[in-house]
Every structure is written in structure tokens, then in C-alpha cells.
N, C-alpha and C. Protein backbone atom coordinates (compact mmCIF):
# COMPACT_ATOMS: atom_id res chain seq x y z
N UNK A 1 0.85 -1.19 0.00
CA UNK A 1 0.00 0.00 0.00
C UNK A 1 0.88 1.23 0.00
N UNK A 2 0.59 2.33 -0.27
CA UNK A 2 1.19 3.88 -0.45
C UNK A 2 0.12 4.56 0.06
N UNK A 3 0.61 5.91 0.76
CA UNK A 3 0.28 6.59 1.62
C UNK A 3 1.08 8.06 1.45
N UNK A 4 0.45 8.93 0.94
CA UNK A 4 0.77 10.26 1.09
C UNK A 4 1.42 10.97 2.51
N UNK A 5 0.57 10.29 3.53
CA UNK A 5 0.43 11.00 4.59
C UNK A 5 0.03 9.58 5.76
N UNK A 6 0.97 9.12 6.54
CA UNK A 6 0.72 8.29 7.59
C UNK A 6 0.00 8.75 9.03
N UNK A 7 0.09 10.19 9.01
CA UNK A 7 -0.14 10.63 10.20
C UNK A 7 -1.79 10.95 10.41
N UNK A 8 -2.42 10.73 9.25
CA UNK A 8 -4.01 10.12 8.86
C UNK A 8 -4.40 8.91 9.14
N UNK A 9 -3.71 7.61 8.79
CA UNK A 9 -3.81 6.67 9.01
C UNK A 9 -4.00 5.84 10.87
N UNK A 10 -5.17 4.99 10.77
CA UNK A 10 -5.04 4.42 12.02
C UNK A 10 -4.19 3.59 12.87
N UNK A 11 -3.11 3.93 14.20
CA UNK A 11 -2.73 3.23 14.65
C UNK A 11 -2.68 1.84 14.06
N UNK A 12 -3.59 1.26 14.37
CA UNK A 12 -3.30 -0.50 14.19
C UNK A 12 -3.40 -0.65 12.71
N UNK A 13 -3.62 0.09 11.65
CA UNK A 13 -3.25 -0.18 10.50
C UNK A 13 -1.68 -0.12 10.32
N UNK A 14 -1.25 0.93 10.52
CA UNK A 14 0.11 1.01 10.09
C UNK A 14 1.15 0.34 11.21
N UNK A 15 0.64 -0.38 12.19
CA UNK A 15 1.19 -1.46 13.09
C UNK A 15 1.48 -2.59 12.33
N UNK A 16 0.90 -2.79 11.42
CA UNK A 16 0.32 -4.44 10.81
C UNK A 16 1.20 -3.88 9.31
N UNK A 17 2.09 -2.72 8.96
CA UNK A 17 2.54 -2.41 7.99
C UNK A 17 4.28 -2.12 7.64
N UNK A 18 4.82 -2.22 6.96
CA UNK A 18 6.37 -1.30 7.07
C UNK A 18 6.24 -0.56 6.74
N UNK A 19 6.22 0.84 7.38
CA UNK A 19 6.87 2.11 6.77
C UNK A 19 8.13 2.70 6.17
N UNK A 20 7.81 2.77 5.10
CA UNK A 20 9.55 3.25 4.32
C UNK A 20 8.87 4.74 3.32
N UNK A 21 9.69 5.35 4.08
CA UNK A 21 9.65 7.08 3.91
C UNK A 21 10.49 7.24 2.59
N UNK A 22 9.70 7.10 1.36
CA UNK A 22 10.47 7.63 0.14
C UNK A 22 10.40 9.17 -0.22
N UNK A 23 11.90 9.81 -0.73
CA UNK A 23 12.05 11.45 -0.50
C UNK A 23 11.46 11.71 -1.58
N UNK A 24 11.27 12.68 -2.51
CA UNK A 24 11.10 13.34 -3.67
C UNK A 24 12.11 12.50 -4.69
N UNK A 25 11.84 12.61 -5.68
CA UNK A 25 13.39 12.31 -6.63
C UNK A 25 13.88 13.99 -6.82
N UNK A 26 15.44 13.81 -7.00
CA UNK A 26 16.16 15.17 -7.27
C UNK A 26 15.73 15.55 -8.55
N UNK A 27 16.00 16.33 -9.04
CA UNK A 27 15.70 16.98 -10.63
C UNK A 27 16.21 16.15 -11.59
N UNK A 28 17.27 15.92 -11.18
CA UNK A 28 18.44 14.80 -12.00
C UNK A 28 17.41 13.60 -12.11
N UNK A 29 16.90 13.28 -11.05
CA UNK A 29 16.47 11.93 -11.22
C UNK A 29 14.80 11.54 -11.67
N UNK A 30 14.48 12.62 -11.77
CA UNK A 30 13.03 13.33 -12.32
C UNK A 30 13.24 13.35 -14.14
N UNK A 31 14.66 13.93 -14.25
CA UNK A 31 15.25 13.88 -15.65
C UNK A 31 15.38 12.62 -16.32
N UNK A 32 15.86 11.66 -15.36
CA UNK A 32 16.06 10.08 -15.99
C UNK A 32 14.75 9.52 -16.09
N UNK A 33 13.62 9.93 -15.20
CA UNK A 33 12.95 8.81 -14.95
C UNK A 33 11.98 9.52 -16.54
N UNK A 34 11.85 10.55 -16.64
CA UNK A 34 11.15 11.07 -17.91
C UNK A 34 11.97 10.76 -19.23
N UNK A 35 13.52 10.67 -19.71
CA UNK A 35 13.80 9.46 -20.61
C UNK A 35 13.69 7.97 -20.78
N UNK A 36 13.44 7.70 -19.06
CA UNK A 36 13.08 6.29 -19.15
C UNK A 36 11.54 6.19 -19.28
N UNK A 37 10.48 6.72 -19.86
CA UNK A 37 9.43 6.36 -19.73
C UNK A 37 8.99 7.02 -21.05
N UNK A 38 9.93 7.74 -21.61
CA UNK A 38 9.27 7.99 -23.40
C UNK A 38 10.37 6.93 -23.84
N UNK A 39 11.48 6.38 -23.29
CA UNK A 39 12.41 5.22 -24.23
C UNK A 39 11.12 4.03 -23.82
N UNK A 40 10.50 3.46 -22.92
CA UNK A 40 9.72 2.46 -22.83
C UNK A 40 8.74 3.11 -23.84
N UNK A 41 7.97 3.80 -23.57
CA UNK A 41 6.78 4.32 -24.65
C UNK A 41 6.89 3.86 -26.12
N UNK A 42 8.24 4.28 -26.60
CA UNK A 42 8.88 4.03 -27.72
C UNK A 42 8.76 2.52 -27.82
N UNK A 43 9.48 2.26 -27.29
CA UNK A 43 9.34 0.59 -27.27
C UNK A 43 8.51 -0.71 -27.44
N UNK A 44 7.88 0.25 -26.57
CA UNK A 44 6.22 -0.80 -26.33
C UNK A 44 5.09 -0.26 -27.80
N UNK A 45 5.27 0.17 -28.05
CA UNK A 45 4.18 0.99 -29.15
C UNK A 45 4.33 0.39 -30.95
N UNK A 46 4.18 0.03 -31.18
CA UNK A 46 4.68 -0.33 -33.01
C UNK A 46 5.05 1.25 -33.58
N UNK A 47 4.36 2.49 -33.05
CA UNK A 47 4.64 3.45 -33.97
C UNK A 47 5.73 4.02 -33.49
N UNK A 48 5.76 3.74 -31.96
CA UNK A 48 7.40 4.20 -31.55
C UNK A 48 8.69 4.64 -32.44
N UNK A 49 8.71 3.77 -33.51
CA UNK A 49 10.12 3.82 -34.38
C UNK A 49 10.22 5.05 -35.32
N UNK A 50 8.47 5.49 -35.07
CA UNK A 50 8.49 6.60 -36.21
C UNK A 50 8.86 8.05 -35.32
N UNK A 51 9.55 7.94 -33.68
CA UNK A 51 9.74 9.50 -33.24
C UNK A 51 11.38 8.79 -32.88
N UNK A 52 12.01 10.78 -32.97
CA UNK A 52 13.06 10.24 -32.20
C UNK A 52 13.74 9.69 -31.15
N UNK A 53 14.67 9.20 -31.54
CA UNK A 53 15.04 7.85 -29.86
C UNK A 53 15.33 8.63 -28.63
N UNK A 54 15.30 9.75 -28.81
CA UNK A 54 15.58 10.82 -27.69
C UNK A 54 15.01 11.67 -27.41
N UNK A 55 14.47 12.78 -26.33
CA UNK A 55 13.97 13.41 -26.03
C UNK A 55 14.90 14.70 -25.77
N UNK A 56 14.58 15.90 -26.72
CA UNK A 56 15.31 16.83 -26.32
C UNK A 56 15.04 17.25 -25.62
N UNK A 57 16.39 18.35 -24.85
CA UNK A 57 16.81 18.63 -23.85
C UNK A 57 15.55 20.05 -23.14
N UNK A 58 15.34 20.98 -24.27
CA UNK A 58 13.76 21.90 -23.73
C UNK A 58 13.13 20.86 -23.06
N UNK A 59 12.55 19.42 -23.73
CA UNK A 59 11.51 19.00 -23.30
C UNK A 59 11.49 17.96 -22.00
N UNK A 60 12.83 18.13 -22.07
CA UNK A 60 13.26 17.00 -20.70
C UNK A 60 13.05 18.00 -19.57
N UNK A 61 13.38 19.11 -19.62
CA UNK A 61 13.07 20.15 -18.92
C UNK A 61 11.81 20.26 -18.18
N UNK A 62 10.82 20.83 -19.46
CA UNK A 62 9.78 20.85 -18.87
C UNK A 62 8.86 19.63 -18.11
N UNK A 63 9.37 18.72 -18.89
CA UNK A 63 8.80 17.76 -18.15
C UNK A 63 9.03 17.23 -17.13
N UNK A 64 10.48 17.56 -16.57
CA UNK A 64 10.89 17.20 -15.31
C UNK A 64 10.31 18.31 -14.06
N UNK A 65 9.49 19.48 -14.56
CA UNK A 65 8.83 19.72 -13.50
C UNK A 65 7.67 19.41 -13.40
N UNK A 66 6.98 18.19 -14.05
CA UNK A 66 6.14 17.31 -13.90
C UNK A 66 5.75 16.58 -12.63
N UNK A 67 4.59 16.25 -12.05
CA UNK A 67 4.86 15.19 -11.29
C UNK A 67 4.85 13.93 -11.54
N UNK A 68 5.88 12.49 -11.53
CA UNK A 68 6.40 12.03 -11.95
C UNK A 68 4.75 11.26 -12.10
N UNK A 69 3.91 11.02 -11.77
CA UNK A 69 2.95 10.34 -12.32
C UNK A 69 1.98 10.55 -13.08
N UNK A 70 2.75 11.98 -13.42
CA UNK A 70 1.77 12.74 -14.66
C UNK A 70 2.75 12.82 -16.22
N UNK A 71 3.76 12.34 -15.86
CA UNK A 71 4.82 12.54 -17.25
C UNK A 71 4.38 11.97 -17.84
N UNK A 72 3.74 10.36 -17.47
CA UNK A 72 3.53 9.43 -18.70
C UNK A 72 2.49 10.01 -19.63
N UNK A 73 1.32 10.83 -18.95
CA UNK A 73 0.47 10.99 -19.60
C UNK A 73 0.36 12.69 -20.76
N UNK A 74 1.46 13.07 -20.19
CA UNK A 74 1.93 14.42 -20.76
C UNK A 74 2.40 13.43 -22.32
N UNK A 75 3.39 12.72 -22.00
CA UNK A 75 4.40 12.47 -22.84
C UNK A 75 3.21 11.57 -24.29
N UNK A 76 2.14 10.71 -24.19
CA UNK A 76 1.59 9.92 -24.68
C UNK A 76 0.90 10.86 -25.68
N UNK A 77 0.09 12.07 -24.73
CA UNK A 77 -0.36 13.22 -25.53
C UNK A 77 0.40 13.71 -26.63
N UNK A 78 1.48 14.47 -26.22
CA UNK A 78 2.44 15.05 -26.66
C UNK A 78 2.71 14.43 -27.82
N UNK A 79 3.14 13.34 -27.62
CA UNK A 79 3.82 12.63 -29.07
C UNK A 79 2.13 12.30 -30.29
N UNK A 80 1.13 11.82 -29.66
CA UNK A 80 -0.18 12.48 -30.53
C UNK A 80 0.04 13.48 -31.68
N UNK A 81 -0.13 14.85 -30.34
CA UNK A 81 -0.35 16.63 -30.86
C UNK A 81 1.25 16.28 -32.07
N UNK A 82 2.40 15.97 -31.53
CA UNK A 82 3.43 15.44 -32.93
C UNK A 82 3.40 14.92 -34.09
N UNK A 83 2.55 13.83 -33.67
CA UNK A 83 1.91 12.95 -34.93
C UNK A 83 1.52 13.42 -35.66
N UNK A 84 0.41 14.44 -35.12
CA UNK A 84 -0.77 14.85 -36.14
C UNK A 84 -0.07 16.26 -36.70
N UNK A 85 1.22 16.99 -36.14
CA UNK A 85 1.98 17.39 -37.16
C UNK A 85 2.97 16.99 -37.81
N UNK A 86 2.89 15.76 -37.91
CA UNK A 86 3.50 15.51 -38.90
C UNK A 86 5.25 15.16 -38.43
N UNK A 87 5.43 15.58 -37.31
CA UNK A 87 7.09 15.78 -36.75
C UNK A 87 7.01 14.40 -36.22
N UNK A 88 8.88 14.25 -36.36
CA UNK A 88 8.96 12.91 -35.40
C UNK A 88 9.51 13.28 -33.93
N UNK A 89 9.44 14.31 -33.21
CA UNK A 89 9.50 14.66 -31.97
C UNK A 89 8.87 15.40 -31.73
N UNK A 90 8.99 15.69 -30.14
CA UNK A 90 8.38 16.37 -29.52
C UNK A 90 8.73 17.82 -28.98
N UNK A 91 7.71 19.09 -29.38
CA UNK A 91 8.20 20.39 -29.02
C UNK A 91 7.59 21.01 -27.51
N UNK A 92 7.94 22.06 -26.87
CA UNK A 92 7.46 22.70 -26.15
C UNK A 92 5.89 23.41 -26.76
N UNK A 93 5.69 23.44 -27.54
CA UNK A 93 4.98 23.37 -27.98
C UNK A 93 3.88 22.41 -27.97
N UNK A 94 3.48 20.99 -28.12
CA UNK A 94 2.93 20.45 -27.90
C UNK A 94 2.48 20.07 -26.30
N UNK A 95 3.68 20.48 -25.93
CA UNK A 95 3.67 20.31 -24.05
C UNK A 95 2.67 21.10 -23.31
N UNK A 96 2.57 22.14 -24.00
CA UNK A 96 1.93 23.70 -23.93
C UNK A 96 0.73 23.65 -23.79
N UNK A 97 0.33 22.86 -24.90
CA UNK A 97 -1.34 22.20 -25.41
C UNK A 97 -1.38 21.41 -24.67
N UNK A 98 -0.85 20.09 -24.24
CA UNK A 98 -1.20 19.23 -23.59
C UNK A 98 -1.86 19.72 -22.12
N UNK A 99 -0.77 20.56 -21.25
CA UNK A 99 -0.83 21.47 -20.30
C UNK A 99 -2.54 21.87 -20.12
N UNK A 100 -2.53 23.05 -21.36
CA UNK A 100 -3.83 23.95 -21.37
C UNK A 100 -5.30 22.83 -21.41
N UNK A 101 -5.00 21.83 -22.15
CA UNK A 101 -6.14 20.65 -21.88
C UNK A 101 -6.60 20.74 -23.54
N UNK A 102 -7.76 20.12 -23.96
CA UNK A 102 -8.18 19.60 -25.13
C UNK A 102 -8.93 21.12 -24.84
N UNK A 103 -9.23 21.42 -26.60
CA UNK A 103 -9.99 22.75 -27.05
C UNK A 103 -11.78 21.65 -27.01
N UNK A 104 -12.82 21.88 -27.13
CA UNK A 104 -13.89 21.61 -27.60
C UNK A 104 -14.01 20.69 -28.87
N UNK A 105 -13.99 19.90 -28.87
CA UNK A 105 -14.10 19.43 -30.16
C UNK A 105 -12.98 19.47 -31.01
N UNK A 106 -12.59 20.71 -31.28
CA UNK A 106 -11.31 20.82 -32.49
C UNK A 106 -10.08 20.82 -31.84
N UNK A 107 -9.06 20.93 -32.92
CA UNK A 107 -7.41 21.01 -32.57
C UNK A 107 -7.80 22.61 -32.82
N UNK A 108 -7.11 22.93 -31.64
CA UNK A 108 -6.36 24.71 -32.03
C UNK A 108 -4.49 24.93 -32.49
């Protein structure tokens, strides 16, 4: 189980549990874990082969001030809003849109 916050939780639950206090990841490691999860993306996908094997460095950026359980879903978008221009990577630009949310119906 995971727990935001133990100090919510009841006594005899977290008696019957191990607690292990995981920190933040550093930026650095916020940075890896967002190439390691568009290199799996890539991987796992058949169309994968059609973006580049790397993620540039703007977009590693922004996405590393992501929270790490929102990258995957930034990144899945992102490479979409790419697709449908036509590019085989990903811009700040698409990040932007993803961010602001879907327009009504259309692409803006």
C-alpha cells in the first residue's frame, strides 16, 4: 500500500505495515525517470520507431517539472499533438497544449 500521509492513518493499521519514507526524486532523477518512460513508450508501441530515440533537452526540462505520475500521460499526448503534425518529436509546444487541456471538439 502507499500513503501520502501516515499521520491520517489508524494506529493499528500502520502497526500491521512497514513504513519506508520515500524522498522526492532530485531533478536529476526526475530527468532520468522522464527518458526512461518515453524510451519504454517508444518501445512498447509499433509506432514508436516513427519518433526520435531521444527526447530533447527543452523537453526533458519541462517535463521534469512534472509530477512524476503525470509525465507518462503528458508524454503519450504530446507525441499524438506530434503525430498529427507531422514531426517525429516532440516540441514545447505540444507540451503547452497538452498542459492547457483539449480545445472543444477541435485542434487549435
Amino acid at each position: 500500500a502507499t500513503c501520502n500521509d501516515t499521520a491520517r492513518l489508524h494506529g493499528a493499521l500502520i502497526s500491521r505495515c512497514t513504513v519506508v519514507n520515500v524522498p522526492p526524486p532530485t531533478p536529476d532523477q526526475v530527468a532520468g525517470i522522464v527518458k526512461n518512460i518515453y524510451a519504454d513508450l517508444l518501445a512498447d508501441a509499433p509506432w514508436g520507431r516513427h519518433f526520435e530515440p531521444q527526447l530533447r533537452a527543452e523537453v526533458v526540462e519541462v517535463l521534469a517539472a512534472q509530477l512524476p505520475r503525470d509525465i507518462k500521460k503528458f508524454l503519450v499526448s504530446a507525441l499524438g499533438l506530434a503525430a498529427l503534425r507531422g514531426q517525429r518529436h516532440i516540441s514545447e509546444t505540444d507540451l503547452a497544449r497538452v498542459k492547457r487541456g483539449p480545445s472543444i471538439g477541435f485542434l487549435s
